[in-house]
Protein backbone atom coordinates (compact mmCIF):
# COMPACT_ATOMS: atom_id res chain seq x y z
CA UNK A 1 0.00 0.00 0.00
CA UNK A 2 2.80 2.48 1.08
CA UNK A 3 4.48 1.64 -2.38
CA UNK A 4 1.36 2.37 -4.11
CA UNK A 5 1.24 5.71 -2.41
CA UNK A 6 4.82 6.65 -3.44
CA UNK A 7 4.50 5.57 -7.47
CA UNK A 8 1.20 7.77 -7.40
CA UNK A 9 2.94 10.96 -6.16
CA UNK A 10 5.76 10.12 -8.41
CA UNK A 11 3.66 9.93 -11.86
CA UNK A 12 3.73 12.66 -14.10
CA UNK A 13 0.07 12.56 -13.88
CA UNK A 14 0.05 14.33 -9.83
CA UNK A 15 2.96 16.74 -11.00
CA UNK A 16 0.93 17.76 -14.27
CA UNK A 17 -1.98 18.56 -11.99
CA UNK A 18 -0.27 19.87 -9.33
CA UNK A 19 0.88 21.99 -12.07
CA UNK A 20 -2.52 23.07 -13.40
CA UNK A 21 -3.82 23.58 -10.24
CA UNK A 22 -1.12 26.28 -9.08
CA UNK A 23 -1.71 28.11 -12.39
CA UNK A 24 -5.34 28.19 -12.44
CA UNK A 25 -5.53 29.44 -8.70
CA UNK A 26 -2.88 31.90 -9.43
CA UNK A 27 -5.07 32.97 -12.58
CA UNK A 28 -8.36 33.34 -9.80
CA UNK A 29 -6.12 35.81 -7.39
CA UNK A 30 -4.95 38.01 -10.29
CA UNK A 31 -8.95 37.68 -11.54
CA UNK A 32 -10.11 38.61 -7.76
CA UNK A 33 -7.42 42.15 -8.05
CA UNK A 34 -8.56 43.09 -10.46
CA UNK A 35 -12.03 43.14 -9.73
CA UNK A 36 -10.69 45.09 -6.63
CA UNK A 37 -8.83 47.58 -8.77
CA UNK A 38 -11.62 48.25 -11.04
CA UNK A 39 -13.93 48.47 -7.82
CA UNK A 40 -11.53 51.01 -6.09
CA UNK A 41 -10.43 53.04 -9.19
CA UNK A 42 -14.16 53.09 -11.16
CA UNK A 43 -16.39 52.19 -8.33
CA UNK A 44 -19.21 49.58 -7.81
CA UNK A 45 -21.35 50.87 -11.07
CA UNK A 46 -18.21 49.80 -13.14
CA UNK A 47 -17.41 46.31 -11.45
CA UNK A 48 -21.26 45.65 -12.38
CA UNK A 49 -21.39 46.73 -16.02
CA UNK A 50 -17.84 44.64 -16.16
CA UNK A 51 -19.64 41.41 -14.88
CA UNK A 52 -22.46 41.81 -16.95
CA UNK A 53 -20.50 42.34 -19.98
CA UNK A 54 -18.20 39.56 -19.46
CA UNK A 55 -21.30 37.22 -18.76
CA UNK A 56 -22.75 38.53 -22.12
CA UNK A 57 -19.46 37.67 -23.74
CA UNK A 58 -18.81 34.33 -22.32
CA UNK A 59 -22.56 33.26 -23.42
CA UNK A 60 -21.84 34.07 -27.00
CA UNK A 61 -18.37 32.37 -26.41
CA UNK A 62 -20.54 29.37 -25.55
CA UNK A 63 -22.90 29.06 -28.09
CA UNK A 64 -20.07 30.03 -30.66
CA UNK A 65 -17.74 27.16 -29.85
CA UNK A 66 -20.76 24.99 -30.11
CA UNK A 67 -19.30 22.10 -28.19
CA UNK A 68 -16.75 21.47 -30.16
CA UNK A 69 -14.09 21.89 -27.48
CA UNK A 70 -15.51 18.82 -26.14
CA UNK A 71 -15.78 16.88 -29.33
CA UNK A 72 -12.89 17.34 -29.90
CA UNK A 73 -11.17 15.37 -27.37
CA UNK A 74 -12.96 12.21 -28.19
CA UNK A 75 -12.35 12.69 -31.72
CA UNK A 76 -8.49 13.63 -31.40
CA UNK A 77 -7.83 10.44 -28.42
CA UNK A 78 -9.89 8.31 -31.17
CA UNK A 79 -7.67 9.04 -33.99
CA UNK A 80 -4.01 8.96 -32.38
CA UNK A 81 -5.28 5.45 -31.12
CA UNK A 82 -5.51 4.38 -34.41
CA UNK A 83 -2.84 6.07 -36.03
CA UNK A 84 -4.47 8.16 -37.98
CA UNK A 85 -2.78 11.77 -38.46
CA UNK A 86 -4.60 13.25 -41.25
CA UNK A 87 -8.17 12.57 -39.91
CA UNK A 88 -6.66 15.24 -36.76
CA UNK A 89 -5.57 17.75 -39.05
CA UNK A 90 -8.68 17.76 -40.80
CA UNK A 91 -10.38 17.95 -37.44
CA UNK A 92 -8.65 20.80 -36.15
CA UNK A 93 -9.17 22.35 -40.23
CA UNK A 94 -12.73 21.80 -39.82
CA UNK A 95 -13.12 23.16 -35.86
CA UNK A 96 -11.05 26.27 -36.83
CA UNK A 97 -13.57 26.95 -39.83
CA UNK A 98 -16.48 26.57 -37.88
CA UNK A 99 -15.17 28.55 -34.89
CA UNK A 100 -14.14 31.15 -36.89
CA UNK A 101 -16.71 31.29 -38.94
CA UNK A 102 -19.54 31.33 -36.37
CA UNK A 103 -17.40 33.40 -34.20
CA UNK A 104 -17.39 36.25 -36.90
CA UNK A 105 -21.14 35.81 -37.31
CA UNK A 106 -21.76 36.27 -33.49
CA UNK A 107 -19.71 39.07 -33.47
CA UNK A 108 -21.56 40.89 -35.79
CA UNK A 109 -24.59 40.14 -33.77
CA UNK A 110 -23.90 41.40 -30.99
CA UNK A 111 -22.08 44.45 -32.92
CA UNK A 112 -25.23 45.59 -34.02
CA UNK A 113 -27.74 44.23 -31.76
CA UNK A 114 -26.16 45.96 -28.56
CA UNK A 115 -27.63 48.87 -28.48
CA UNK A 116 -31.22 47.38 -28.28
CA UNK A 117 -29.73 44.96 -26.04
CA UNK A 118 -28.38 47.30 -23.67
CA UNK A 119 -31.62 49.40 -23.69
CA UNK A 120 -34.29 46.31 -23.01
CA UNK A 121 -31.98 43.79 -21.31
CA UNK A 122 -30.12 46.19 -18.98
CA UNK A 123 -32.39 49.38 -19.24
CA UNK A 124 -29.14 51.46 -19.99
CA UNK A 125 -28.04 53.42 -23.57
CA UNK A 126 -25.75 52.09 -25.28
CA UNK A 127 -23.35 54.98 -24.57
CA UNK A 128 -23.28 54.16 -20.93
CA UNK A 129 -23.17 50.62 -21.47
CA UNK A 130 -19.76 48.45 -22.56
CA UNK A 131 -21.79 46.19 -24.83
């Protein structure tokens, strides 16, 4: 048991997480001062408008990726298993067209849908609004 223990914390796996873990927490503190700076510099009106934009944004990131980021992993792990190199190239060919592609389109949505969207969604204009 005590030897299981030890190869665990030895695999790469553990150090590789370890790894990802320190990074991503690191990535939540610098998140959490800036919402402080922001809060301190602009005031609580700003922090809000922030948050709401960056929800807005991250929906739209959402429905552009359109869950490919996850399709992807079974189709990439599926492919190196059986060798099969081209098939991944044309997978990431195909994902990058359709990200872009939709990404462009969403873009232009919200482009010129944000000033109704600030006015009815958030009751603001568009002028005070970061949409």
């Amino acid at each position: 048991m005590k030897e299981l223990f030890k190869n665990v914390f030895k695999s790469n796996l553990v150090k590789q997480s370890g790894t990802t873990f320190i990074l991503r927490s690191f990535g939540f503190f610098l998140g959490y001062l800036f919402i402080i700076l922001v809060s301190r510099l602009y005031g609580a009106d700003a922090v809000g408008v922030f948050s709401l934009t960056t929800t807005v944004l991250l929906m739209f990131t959402i429905i552009g990726k359109m869950g490919t980021d996850t399709a992807i992993v079974k189709y990439v792990s599926k492919f190196l298993v059986a060798q099969n190199h081209n098939a991944v190239k044309g997978l990431y060919q195909t994902v990058l067209k359709l990200i872009f592609t939709s990404g462009i389109f969403l873009s232009l949505i919200l482009f010129f849908c944000a000033e109704p969207f600030a006015l009815y969604v958030f009751k603001k204009t568009a002028t005070n609004f970061s949409i």
